[in-house]
N, C-alpha and C. Protein backbone atom coordinates (compact mmCIF):
# COMPACT_ATOMS: atom_id res chain seq x y z
N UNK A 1 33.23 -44.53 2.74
CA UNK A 1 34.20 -43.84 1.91
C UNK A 1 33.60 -43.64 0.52
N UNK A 2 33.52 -42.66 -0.04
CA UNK A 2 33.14 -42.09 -1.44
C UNK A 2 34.37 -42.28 -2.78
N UNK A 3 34.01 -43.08 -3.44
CA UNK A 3 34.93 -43.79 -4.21
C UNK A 3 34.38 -43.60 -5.48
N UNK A 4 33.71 -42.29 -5.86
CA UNK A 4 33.00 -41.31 -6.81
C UNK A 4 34.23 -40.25 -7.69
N UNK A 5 34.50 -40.41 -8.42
CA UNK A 5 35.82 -39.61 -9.08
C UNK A 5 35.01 -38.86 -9.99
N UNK A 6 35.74 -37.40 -9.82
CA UNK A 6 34.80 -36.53 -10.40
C UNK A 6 34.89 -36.39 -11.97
N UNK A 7 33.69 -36.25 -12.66
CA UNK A 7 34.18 -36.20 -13.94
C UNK A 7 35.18 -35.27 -14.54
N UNK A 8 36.22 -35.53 -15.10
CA UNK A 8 37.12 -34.91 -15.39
C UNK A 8 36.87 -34.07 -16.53
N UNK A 9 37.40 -32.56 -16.36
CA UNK A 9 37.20 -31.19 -16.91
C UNK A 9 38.47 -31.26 -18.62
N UNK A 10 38.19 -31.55 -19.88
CA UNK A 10 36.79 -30.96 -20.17
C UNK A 10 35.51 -32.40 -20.52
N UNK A 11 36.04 -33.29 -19.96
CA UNK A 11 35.36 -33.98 -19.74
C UNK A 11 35.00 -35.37 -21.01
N UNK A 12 35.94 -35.15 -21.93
CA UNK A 12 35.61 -35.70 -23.27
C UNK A 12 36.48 -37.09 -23.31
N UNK A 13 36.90 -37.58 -22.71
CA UNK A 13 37.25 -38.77 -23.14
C UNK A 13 36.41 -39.18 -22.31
N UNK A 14 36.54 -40.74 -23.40
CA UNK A 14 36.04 -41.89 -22.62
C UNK A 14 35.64 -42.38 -21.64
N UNK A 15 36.63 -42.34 -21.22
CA UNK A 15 37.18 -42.73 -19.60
C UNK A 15 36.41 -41.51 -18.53
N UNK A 16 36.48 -40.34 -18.90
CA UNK A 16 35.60 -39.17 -18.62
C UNK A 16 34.20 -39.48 -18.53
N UNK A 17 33.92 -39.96 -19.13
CA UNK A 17 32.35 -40.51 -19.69
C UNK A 17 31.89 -41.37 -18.73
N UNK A 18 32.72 -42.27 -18.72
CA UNK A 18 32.01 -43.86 -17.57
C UNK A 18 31.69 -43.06 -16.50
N UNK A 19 33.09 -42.23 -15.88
CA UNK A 19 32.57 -41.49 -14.85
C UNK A 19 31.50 -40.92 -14.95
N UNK A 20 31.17 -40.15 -15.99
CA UNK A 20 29.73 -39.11 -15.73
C UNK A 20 28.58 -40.33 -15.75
N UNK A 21 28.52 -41.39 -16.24
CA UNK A 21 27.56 -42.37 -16.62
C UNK A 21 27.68 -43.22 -15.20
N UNK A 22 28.99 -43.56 -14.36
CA UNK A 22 28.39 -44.11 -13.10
C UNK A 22 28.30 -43.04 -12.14
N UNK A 23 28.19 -41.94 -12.33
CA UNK A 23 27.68 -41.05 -11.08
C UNK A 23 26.18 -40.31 -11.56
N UNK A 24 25.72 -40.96 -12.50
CA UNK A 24 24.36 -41.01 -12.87
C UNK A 24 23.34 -41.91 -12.03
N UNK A 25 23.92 -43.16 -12.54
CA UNK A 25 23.79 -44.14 -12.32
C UNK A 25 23.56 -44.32 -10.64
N UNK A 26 24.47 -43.84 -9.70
CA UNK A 26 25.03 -43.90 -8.11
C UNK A 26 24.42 -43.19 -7.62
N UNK A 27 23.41 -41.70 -8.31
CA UNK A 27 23.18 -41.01 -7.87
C UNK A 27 21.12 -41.13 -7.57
N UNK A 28 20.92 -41.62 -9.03
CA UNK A 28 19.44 -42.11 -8.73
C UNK A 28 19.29 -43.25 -8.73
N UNK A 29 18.63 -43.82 -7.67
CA UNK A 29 18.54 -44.82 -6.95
C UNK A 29 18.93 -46.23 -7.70
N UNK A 30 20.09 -45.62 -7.00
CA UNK A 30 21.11 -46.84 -6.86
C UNK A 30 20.90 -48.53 -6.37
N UNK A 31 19.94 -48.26 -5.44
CA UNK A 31 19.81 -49.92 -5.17
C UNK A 31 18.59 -50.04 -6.10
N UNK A 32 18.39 -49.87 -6.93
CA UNK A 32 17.34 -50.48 -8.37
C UNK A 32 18.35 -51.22 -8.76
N UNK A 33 17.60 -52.06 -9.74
CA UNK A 33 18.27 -52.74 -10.83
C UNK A 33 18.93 -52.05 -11.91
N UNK A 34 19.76 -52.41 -12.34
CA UNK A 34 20.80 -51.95 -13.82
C UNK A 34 20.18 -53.06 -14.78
N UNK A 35 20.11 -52.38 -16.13
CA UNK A 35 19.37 -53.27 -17.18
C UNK A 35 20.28 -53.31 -18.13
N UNK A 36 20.68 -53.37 -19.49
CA UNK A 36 21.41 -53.35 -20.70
C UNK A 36 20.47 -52.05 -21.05
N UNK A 37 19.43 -52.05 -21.37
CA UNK A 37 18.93 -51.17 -22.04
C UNK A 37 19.13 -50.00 -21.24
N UNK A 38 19.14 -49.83 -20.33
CA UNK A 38 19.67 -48.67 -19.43
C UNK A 38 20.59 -48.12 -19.62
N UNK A 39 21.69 -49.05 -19.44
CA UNK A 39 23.01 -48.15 -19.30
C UNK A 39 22.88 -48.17 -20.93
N UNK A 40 22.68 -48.31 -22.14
CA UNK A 40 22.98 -47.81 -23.57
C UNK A 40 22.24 -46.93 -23.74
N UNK A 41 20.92 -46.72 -23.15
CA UNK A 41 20.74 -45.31 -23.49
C UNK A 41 20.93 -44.43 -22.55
N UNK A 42 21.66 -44.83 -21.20
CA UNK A 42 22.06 -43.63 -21.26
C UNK A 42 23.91 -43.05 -21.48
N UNK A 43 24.13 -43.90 -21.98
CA UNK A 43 25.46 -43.91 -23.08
C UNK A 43 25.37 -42.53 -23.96
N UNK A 44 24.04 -43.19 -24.72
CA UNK A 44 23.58 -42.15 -26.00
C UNK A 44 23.47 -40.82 -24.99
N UNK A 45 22.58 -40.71 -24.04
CA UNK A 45 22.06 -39.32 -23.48
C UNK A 45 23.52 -38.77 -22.72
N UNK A 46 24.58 -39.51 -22.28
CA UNK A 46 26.01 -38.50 -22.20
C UNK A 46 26.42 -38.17 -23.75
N UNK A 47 26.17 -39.08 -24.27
CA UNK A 47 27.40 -38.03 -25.96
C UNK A 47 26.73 -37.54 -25.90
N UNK A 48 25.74 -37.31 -25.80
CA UNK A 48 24.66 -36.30 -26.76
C UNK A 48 24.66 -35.13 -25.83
N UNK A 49 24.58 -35.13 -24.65
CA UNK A 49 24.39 -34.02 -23.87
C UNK A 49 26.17 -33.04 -24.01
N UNK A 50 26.85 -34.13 -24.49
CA UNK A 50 28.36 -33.30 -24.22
C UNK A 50 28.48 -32.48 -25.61
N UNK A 51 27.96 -33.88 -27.36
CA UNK A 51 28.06 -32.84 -28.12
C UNK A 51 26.95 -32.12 -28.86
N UNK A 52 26.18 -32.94 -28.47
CA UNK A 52 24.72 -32.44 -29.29
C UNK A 52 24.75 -33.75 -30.43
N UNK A 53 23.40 -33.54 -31.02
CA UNK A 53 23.02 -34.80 -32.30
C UNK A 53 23.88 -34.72 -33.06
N UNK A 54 25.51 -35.12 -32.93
CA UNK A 54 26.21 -34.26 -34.02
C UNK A 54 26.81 -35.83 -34.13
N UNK A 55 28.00 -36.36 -35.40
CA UNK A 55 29.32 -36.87 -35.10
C UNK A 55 29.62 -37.11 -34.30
N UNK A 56 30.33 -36.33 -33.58
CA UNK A 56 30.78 -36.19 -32.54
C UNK A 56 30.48 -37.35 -31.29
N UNK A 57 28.99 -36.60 -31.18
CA UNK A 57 27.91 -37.45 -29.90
C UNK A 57 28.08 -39.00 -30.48
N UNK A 58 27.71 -39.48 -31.75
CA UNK A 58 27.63 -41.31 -32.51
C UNK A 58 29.63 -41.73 -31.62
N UNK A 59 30.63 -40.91 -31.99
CA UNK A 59 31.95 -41.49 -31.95
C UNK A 59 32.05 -41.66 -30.50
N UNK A 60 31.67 -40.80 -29.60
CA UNK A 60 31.71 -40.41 -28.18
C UNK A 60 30.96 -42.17 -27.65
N UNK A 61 29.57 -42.16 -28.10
CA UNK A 61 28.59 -43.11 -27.88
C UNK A 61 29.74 -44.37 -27.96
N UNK A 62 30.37 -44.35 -29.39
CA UNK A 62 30.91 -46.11 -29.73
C UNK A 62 32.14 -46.02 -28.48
N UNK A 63 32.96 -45.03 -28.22
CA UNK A 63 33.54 -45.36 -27.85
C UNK A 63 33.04 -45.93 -26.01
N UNK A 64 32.39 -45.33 -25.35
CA UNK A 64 31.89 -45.33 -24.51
C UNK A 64 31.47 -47.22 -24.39
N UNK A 65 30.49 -47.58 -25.21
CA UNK A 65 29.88 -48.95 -25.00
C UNK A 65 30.99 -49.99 -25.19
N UNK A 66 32.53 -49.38 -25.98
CA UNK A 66 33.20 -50.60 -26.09
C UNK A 66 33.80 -50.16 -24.85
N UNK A 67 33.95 -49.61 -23.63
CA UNK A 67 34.43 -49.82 -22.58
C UNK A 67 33.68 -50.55 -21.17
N UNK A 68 31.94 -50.35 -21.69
CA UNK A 68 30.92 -50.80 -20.61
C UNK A 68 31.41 -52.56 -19.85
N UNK A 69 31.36 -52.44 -18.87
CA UNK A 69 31.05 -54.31 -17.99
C UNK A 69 29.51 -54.62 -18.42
N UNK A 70 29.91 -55.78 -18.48
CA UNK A 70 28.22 -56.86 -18.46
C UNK A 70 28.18 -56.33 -17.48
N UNK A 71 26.47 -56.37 -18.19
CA UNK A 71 25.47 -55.82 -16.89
C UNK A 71 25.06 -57.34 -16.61
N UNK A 72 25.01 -58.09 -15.20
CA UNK A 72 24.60 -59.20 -15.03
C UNK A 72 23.69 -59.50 -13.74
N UNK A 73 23.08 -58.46 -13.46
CA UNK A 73 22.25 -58.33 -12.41
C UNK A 73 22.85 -56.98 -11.45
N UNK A 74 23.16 -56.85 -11.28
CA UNK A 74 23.90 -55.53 -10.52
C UNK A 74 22.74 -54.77 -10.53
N UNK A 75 22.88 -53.73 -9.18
CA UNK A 75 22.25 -52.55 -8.48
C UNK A 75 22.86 -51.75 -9.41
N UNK A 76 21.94 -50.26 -9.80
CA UNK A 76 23.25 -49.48 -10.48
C UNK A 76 24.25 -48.98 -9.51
N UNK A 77 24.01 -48.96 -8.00
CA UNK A 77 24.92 -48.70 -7.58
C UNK A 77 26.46 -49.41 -7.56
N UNK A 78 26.61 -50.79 -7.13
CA UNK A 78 27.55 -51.98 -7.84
C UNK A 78 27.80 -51.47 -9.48
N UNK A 79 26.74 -51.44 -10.40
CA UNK A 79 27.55 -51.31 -11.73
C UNK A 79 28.16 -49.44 -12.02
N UNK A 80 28.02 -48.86 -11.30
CA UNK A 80 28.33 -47.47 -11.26
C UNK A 80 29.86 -47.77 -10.53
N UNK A 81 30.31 -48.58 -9.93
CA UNK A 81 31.45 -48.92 -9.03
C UNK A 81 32.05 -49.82 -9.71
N UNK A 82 32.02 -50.52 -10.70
CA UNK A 82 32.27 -51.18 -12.03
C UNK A 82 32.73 -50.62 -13.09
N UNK A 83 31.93 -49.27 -13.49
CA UNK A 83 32.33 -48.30 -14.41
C UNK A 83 33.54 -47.70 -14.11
N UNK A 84 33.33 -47.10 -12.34
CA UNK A 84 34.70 -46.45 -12.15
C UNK A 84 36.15 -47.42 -12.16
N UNK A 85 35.85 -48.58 -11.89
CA UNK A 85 36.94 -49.72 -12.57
C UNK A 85 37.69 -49.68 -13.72
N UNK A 86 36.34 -50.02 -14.30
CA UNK A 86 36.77 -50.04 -15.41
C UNK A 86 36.94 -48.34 -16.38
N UNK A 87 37.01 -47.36 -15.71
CA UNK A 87 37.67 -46.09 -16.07
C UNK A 87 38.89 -46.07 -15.21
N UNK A 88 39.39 -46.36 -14.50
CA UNK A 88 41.10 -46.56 -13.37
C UNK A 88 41.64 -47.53 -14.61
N UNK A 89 40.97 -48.64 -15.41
CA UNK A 89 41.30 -49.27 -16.12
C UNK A 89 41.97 -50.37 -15.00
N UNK A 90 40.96 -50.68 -14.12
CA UNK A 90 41.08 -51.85 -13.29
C UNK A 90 40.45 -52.80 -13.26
N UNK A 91 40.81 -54.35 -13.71
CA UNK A 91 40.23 -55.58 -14.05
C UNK A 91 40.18 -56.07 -13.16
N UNK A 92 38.24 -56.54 -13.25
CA UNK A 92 37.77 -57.40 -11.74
C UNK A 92 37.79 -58.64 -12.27
């Protein structure tokens, strides 16, 4: 079962975001490891791709990392399935 929620159109909240960041994540190879440094930059590379080097992209970014799960060993596939959790705003 595909438990992948599509990023939502126009795509700017938050919660919008995790999604685009765990179907990143789910999509290239997923049974690798998930790092910290991983998922924050690529935090930065969704604002930035949604607003450009602007405002915008820095507020998008903060808000984004104060919603991230510890990364504590997880596949990105597991932490991409974590994200979408924690975007349903469902506590594991």
């Amino acid at each position: 079962m595909d438990h992948r929620m599509p990023l939502a159109a126009p795509g700017k909240t938050p919660h919008a975001l995790l999604l685009g960041l765990a179907d990143r994540l789910d999509t290239i190879r997923p049974t690798a490891a998930v790092t910290e440094r991983l998922v924050l930059a690529q935090a930065l590379v969704i604002a930035e791709r949604l607003h450009g080097s602007t405002e915008a992209a820095e507020d998008a970014e903060r808000d984004i990392l104060a919603l991230l799960p510890a990364v504590t060993g997880q596949t990105r596939g597991q932490y991409a399935e974590e994200l979408r959790n924690a975007a349903r705003g469902v506590a594991l």
